[in-house]
PDB file of N, CA and C in Angstrom:
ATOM      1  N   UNK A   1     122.575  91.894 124.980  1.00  0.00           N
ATOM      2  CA  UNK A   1     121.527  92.899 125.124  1.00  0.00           C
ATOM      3  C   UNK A   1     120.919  93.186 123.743  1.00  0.00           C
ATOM      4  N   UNK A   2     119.957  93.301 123.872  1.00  0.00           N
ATOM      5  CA  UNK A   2     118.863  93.545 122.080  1.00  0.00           C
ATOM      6  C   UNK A   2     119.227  95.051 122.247  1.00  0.00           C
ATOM      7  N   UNK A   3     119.484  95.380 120.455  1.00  0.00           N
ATOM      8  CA  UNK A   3     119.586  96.833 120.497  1.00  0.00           C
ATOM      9  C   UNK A   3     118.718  97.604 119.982  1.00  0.00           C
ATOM     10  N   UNK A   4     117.679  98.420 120.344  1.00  0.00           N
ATOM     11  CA  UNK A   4     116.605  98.970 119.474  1.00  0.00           C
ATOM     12  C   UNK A   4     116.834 100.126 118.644  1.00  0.00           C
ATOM     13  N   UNK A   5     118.289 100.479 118.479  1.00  0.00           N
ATOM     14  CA  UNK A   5     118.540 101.478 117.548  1.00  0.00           C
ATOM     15  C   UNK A   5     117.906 101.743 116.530  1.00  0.00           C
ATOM     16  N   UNK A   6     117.218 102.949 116.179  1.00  0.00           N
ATOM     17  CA  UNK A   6     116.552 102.825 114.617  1.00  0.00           C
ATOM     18  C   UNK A   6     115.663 101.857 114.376  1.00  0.00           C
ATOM     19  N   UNK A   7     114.694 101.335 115.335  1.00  0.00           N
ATOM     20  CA  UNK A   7     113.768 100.235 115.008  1.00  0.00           C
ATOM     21  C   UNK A   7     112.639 100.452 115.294  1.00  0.00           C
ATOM     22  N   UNK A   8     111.595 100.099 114.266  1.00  0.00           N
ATOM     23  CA  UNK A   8     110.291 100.914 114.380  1.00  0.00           C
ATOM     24  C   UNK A   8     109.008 100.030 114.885  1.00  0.00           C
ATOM     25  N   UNK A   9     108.630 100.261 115.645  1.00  0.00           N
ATOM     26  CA  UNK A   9     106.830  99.132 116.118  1.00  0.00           C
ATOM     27  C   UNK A   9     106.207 100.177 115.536  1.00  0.00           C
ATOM     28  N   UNK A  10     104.898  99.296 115.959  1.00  0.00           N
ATOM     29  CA  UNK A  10     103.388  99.084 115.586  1.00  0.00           C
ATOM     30  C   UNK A  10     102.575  98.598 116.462  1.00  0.00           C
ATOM     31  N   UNK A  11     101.450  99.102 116.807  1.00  0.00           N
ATOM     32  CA  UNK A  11     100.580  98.237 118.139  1.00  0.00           C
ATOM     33  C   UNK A  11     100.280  97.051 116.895  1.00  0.00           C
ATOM     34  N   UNK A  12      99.907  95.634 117.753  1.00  0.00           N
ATOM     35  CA  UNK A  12      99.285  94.662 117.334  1.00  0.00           C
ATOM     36  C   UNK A  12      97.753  94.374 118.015  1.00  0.00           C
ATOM     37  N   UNK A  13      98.422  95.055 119.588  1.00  0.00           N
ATOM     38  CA  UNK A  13      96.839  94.341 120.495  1.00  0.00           C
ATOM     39  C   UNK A  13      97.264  95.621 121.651  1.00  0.00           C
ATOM     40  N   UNK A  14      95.999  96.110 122.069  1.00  0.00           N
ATOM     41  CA  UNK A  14      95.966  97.174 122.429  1.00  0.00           C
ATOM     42  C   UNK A  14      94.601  96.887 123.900  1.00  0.00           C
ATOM     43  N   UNK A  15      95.126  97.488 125.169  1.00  0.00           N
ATOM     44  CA  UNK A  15      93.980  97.284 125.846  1.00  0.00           C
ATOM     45  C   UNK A  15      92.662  98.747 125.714  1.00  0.00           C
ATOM     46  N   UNK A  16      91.382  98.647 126.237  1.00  0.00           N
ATOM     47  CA  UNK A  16      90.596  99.845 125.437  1.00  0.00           C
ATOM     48  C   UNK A  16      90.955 100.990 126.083  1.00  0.00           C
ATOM     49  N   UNK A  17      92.045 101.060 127.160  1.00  0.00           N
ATOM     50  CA  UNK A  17      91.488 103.167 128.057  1.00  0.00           C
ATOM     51  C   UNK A  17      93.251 103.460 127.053  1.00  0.00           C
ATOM     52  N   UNK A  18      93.855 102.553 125.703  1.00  0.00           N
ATOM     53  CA  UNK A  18      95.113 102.812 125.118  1.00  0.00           C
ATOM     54  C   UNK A  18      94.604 103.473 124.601  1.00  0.00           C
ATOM     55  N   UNK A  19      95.545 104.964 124.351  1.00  0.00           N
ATOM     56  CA  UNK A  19      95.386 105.939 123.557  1.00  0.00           C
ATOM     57  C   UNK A  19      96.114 105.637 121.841  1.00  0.00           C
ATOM     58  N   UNK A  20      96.823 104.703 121.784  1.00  0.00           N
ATOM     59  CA  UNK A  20      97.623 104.190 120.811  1.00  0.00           C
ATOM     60  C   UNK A  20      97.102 103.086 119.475  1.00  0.00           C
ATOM     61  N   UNK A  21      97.021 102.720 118.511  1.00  0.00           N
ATOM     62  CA  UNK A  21      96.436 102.179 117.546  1.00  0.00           C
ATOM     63  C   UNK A  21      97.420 101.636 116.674  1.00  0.00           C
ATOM     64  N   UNK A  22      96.865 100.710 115.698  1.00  0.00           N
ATOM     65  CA  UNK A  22      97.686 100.011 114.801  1.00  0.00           C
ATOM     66  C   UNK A  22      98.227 101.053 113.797  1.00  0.00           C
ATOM     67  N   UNK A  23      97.690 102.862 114.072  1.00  0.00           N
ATOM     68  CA  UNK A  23      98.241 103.953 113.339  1.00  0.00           C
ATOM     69  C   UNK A  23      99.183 104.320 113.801  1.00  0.00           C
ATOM     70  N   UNK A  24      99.764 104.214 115.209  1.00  0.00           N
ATOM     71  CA  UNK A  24     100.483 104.551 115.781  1.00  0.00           C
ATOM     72  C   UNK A  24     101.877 103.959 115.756  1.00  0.00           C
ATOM     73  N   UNK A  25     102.865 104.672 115.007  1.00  0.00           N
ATOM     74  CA  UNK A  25     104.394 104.162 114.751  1.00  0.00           C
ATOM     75  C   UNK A  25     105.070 104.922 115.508  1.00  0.00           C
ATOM     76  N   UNK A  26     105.793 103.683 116.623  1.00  0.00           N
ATOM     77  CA  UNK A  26     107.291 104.290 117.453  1.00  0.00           C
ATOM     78  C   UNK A  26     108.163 104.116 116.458  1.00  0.00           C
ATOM     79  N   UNK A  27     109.303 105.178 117.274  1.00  0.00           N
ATOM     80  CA  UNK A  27     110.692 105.366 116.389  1.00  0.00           C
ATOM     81  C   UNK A  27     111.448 105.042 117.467  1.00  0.00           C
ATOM     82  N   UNK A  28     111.929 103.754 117.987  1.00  0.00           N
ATOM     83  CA  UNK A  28     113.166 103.942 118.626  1.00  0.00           C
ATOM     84  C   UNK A  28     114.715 104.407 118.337  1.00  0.00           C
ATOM     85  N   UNK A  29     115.248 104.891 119.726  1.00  0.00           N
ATOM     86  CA  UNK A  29     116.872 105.078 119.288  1.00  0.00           C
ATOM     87  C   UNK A  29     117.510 104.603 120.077  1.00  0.00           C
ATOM     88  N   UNK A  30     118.869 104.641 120.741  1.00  0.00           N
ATOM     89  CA  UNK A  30     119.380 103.860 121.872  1.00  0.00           C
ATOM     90  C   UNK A  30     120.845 104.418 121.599  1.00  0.00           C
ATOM     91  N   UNK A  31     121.358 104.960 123.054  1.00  0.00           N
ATOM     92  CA  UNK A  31     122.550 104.923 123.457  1.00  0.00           C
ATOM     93  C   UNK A  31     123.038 104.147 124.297  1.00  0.00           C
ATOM     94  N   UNK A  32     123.983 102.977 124.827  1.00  0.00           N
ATOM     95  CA  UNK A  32     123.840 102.291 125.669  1.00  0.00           C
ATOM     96  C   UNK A  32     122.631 101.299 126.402  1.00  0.00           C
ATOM     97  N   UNK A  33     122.640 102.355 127.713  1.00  0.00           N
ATOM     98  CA  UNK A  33     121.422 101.334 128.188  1.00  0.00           C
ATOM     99  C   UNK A  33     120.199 102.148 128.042  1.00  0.00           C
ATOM    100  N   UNK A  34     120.593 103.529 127.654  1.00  0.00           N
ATOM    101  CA  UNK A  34     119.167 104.791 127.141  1.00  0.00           C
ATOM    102  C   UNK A  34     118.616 104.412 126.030  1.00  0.00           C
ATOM    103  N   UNK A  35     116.660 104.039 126.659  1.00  0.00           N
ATOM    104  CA  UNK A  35     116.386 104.063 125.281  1.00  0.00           C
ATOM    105  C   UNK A  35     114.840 105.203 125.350  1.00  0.00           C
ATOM    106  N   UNK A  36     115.078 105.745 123.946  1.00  0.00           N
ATOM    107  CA  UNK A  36     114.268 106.518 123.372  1.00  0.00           C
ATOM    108  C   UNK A  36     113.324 106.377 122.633  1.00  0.00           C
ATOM    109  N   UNK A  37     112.202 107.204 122.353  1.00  0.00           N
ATOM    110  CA  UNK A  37     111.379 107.063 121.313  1.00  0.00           C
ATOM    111  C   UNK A  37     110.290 107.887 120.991  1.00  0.00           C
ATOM    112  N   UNK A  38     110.107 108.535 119.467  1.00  0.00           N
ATOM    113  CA  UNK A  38     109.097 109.069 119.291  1.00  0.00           C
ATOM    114  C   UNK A  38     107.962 108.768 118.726  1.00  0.00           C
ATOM    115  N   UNK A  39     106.699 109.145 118.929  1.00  0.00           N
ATOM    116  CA  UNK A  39     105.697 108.441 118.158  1.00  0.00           C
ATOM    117  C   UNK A  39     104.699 109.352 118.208  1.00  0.00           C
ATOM    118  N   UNK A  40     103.907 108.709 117.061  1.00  0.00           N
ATOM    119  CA  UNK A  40     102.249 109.815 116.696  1.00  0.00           C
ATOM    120  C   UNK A  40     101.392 108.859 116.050  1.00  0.00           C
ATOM    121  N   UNK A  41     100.275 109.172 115.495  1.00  0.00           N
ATOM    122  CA  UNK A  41      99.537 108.330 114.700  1.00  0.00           C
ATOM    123  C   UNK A  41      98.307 108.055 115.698  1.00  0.00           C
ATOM    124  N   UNK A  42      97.132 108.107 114.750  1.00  0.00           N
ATOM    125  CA  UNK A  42      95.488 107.175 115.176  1.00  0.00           C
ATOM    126  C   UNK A  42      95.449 108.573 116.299  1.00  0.00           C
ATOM    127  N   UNK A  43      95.209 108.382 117.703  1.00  0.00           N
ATOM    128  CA  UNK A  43      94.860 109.997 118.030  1.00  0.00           C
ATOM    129  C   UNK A  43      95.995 110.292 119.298  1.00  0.00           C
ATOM    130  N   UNK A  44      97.381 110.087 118.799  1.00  0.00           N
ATOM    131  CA  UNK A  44      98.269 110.119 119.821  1.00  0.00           C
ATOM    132  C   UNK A  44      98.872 111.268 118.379  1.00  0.00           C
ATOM    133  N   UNK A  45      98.709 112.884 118.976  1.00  0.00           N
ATOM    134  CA  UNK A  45      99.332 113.422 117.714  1.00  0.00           C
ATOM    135  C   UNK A  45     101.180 113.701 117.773  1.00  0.00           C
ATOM    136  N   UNK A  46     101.102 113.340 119.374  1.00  0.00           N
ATOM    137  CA  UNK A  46     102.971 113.677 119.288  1.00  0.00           C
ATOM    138  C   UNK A  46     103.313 112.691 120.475  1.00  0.00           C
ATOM    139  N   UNK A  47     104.001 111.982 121.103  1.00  0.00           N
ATOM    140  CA  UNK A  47     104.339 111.377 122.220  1.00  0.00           C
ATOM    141  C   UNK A  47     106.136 110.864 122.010  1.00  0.00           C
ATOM    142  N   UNK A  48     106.535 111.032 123.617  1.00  0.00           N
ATOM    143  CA  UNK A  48     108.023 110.941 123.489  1.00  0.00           C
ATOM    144  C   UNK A  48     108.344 109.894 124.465  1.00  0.00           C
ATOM    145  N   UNK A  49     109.218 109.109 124.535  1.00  0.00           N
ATOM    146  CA  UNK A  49     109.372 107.907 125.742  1.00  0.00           C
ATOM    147  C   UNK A  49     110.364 107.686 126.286  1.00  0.00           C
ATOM    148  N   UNK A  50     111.005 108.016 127.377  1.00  0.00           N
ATOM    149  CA  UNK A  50     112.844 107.486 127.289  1.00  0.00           C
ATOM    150  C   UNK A  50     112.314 106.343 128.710  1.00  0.00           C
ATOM    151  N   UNK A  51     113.700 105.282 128.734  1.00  0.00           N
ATOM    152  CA  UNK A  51     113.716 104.518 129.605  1.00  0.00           C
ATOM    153  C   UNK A  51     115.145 103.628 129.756  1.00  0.00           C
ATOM    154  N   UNK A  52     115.159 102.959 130.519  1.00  0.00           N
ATOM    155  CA  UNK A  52     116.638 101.995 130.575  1.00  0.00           C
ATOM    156  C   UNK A  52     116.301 100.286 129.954  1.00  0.00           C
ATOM    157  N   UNK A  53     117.060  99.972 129.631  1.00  0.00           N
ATOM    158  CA  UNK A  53     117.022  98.528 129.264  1.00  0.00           C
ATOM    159  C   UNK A  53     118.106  97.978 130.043  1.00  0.00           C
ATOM    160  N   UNK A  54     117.794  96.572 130.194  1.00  0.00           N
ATOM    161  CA  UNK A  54     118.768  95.977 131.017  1.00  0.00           C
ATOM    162  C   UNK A  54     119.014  94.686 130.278  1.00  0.00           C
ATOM    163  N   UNK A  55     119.994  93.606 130.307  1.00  0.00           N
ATOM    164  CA  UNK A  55     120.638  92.792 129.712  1.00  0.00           C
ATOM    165  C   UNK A  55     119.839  91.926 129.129  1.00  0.00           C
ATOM    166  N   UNK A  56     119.169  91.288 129.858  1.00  0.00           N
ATOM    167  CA  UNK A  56     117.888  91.121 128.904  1.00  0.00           C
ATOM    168  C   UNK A  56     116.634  91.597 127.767  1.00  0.00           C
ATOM    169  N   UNK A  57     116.694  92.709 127.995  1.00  0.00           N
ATOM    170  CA  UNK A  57     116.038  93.507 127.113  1.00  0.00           C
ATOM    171  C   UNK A  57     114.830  94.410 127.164  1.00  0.00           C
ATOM    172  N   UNK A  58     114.713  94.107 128.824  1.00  0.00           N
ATOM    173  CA  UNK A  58     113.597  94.661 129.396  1.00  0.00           C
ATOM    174  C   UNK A  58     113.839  96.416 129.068  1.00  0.00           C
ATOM    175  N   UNK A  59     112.897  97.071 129.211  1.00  0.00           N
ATOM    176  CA  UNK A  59     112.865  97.999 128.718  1.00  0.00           C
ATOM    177  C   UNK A  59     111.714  98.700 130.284  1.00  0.00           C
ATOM    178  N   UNK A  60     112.163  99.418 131.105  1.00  0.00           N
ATOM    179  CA  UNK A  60     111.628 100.173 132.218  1.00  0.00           C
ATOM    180  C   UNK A  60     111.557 101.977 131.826  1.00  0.00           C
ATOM    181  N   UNK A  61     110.381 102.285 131.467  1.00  0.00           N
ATOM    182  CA  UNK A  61     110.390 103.611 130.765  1.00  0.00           C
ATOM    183  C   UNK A  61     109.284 104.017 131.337  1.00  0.00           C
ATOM    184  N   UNK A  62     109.275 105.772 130.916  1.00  0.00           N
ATOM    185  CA  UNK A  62     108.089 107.207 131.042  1.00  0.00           C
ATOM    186  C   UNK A  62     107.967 107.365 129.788  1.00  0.00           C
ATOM    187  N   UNK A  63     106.770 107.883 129.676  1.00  0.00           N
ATOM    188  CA  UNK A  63     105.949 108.522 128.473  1.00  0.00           C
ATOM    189  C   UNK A  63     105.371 109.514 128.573  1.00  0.00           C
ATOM    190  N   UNK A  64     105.131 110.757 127.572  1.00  0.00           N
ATOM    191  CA  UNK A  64     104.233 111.531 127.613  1.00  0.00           C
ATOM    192  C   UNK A  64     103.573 111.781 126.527  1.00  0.00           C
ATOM    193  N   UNK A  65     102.645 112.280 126.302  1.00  0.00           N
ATOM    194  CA  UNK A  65     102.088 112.651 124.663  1.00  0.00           C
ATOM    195  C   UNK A  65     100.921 113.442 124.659  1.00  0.00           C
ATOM    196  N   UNK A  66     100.578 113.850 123.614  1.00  0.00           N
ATOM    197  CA  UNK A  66      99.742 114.942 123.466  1.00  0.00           C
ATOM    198  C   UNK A  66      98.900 114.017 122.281  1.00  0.00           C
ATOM    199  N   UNK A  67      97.511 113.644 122.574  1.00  0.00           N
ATOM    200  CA  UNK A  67      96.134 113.114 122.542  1.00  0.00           C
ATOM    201  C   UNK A  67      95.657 114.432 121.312  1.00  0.00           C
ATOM    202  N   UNK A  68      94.579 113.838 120.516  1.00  0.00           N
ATOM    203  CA  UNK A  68      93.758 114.596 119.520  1.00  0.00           C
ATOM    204  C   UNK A  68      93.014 115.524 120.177  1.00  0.00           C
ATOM    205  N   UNK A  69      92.561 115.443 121.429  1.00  0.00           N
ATOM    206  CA  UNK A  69      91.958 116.331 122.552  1.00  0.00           C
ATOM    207  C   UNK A  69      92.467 117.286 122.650  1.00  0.00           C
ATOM    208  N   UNK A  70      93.887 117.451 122.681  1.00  0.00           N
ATOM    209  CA  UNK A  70      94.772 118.805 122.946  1.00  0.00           C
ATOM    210  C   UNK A  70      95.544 118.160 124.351  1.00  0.00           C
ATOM    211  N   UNK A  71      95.227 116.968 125.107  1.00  0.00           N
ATOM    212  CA  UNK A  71      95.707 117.030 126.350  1.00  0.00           C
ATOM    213  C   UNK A  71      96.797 116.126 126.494  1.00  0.00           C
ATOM    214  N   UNK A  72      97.306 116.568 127.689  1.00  0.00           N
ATOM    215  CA  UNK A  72      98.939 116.064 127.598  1.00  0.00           C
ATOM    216  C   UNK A  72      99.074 115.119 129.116  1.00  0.00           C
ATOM    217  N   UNK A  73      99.064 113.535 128.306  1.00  0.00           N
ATOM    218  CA  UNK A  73      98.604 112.352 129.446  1.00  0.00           C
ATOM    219  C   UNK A  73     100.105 111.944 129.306  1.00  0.00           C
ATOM    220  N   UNK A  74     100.316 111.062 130.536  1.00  0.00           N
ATOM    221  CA  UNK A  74     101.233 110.685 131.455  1.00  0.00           C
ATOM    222  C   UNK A  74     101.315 109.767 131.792  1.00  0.00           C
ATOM    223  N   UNK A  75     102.350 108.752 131.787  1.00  0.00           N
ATOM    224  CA  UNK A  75     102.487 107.073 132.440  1.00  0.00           C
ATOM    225  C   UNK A  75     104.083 105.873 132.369  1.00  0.00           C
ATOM    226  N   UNK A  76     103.889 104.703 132.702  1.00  0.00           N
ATOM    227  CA  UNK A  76     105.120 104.424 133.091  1.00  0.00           C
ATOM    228  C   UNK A  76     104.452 102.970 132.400  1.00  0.00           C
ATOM    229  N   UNK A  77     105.779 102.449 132.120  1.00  0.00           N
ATOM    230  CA  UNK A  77     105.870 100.815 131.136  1.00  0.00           C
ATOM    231  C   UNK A  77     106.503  99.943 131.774  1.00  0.00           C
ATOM    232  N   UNK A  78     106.286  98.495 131.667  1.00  0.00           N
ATOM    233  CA  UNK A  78     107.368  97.768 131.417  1.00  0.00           C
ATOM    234  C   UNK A  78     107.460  97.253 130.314  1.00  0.00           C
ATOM    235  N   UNK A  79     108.573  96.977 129.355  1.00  0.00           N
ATOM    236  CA  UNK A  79     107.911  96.212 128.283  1.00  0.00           C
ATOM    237  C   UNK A  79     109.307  95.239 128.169  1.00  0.00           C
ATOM    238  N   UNK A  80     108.866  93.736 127.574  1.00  0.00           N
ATOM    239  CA  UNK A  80     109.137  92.707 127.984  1.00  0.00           C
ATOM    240  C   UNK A  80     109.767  92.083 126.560  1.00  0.00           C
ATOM    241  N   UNK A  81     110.778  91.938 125.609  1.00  0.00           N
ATOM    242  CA  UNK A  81     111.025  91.760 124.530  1.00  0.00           C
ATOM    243  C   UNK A  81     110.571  89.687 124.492  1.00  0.00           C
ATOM    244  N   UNK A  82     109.959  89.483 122.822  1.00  0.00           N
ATOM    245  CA  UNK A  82     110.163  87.871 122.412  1.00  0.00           C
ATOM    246  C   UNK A  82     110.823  88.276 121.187  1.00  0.00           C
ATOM    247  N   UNK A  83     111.888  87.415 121.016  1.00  0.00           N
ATOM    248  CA  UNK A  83     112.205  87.461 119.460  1.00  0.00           C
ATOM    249  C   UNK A  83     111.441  86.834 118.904  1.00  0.00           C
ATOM    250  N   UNK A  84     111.402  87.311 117.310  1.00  0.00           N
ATOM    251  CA  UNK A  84     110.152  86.288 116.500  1.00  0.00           C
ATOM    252  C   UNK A  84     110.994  85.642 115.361  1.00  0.00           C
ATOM    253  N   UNK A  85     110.311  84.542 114.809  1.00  0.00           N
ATOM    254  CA  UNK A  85     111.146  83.996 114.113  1.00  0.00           C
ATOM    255  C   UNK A  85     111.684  84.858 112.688  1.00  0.00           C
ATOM    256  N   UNK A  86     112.669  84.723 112.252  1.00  0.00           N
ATOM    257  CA  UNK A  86     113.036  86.295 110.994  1.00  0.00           C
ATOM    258  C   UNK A  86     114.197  87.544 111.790  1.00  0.00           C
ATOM    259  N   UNK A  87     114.100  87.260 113.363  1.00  0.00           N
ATOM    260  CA  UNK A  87     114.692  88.295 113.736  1.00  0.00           C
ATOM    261  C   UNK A  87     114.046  89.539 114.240  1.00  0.00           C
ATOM    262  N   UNK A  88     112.700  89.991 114.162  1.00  0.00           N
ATOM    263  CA  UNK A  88     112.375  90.982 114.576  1.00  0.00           C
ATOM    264  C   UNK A  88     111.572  90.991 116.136  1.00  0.00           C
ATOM    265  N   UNK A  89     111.348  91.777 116.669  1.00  0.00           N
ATOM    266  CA  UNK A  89     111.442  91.985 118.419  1.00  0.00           C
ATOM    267  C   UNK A  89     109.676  92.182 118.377  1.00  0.00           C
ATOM    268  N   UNK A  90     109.014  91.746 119.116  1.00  0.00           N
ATOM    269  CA  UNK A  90     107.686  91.868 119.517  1.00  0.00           C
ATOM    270  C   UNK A  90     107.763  92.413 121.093  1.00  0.00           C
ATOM    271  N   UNK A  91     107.256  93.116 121.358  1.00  0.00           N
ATOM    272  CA  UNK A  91     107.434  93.544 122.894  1.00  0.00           C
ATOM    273  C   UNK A  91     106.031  93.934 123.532  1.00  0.00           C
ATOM    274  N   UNK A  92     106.047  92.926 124.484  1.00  0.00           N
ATOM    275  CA  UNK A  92     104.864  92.887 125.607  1.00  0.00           C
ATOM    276  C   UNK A  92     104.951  93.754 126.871  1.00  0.00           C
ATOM    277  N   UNK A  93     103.951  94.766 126.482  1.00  0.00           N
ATOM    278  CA  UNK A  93     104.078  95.667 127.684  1.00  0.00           C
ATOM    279  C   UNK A  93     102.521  95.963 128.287  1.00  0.00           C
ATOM    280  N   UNK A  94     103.188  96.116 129.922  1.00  0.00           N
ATOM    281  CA  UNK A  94     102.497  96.434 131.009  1.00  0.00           C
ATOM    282  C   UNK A  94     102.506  98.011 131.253  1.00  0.00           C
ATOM    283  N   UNK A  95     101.692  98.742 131.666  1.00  0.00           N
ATOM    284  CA  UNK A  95     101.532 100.033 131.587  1.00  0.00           C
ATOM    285  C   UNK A  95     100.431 100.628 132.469  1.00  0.00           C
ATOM    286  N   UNK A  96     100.872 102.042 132.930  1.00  0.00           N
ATOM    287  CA  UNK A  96      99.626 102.507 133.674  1.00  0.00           C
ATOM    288  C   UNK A  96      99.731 104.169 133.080  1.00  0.00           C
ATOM    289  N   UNK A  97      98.865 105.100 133.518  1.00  0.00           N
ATOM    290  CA  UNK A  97      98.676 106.315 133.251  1.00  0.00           C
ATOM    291  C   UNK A  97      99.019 106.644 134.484  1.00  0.00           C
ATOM    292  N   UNK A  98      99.747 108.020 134.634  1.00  0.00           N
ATOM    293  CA  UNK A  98      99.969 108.406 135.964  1.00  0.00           C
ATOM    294  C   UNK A  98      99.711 109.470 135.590  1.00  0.00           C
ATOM    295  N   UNK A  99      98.558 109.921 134.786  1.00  0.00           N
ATOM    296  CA  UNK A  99      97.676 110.937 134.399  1.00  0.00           C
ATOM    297  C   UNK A  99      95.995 110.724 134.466  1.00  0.00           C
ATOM    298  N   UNK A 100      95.131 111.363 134.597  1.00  0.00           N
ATOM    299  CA  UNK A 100      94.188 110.807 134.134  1.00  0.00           C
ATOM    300  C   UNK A 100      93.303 109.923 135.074  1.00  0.00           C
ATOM    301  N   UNK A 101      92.900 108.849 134.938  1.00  0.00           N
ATOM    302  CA  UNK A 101      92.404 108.011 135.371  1.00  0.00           C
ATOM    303  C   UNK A 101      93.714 106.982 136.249  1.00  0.00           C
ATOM    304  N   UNK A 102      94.754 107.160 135.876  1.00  0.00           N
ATOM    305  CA  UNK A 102      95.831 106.605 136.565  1.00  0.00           C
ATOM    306  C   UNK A 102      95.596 105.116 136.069  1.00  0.00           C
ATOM    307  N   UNK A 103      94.487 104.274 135.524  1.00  0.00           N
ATOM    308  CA  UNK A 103      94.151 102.898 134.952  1.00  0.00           C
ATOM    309  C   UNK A 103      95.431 102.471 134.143  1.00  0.00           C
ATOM    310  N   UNK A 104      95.405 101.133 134.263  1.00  0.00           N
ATOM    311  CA  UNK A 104      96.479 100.207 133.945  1.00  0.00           C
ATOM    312  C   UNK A 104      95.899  99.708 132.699  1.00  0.00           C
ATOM    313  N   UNK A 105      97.037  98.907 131.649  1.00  0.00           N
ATOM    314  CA  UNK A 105      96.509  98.236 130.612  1.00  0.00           C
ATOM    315  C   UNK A 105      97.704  97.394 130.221  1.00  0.00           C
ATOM    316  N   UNK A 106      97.482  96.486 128.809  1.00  0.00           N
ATOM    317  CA  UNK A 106      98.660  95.816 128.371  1.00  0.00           C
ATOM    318  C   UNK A 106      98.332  96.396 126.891  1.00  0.00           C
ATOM    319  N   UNK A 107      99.564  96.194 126.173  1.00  0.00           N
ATOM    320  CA  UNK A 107      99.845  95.988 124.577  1.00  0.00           C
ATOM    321  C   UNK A 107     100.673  95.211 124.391  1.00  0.00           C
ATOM    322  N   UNK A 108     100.275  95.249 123.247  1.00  0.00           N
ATOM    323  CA  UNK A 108     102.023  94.174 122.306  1.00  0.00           C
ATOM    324  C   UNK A 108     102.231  95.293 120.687  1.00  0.00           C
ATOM    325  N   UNK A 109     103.291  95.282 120.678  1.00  0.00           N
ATOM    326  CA  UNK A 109     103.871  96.314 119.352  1.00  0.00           C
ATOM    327  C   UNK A 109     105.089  95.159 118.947  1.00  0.00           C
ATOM    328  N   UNK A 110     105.001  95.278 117.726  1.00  0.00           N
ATOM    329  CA  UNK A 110     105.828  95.110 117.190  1.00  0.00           C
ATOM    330  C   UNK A 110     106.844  95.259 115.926  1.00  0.00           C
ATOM    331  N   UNK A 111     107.756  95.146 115.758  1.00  0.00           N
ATOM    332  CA  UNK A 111     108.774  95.530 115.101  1.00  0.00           C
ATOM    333  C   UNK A 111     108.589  95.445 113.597  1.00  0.00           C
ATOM    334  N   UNK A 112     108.250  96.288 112.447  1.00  0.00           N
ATOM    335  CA  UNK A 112     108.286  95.934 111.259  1.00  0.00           C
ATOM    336  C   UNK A 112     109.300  96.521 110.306  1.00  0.00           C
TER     337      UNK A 112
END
């Protein structure tokens, strides 16, 4: 199982209704199969994420965060780990808002 303890992304590629940017740094943590994370940056001023990972590394999570707007949007992930060569984790995720417009998108973040 990949462990994301203490490991930090970065968007790389972002679809356009993403509230998230190449300003935007997650903080993961991980107990077991709980994983966590906080993040802010570009116009996401606070957002929090927990979800499960499973042996592979998939990562099935909720999000919430609070937008430069003042408003507090809502949605669900999958995100899909590649190792890269060096060791660090790139993760391809699928996503929708279950706020809002409820619209779907993809990113990729990765690990620096």
């Amino acid at each position: 199982m990949i462990n994301y303890h203490n490991k930090k992304f970065r968007p790389v590629r972002i679809s356009e209704n993403s509230e998230t940017s190449p300003d935007t740094i997650f903080h993961y943590t991980q107990e077991g199969a709980i994983v966590t994370a906080s993040y802010s940056g570009g116009s996401v001023v606070k957002g929090h994420l927990m979800g499960l990972v499973n042996e592979e590394g998939v990562i099935q999570l909720c999000y919430h965060q609070v937008n430069e707007k003042g408003q507090l949007m809502t949605g669900r992930c999958r995100s899909t780990p590649e190792q890269l060569p060096g060791g660090k984790i790139r993760l391809h995720e699928v996503w929708q808002w279950t706020s809002g417009d409820q619209s779907e998108g993809t990113s990729v973040i990765e690990e620096f």
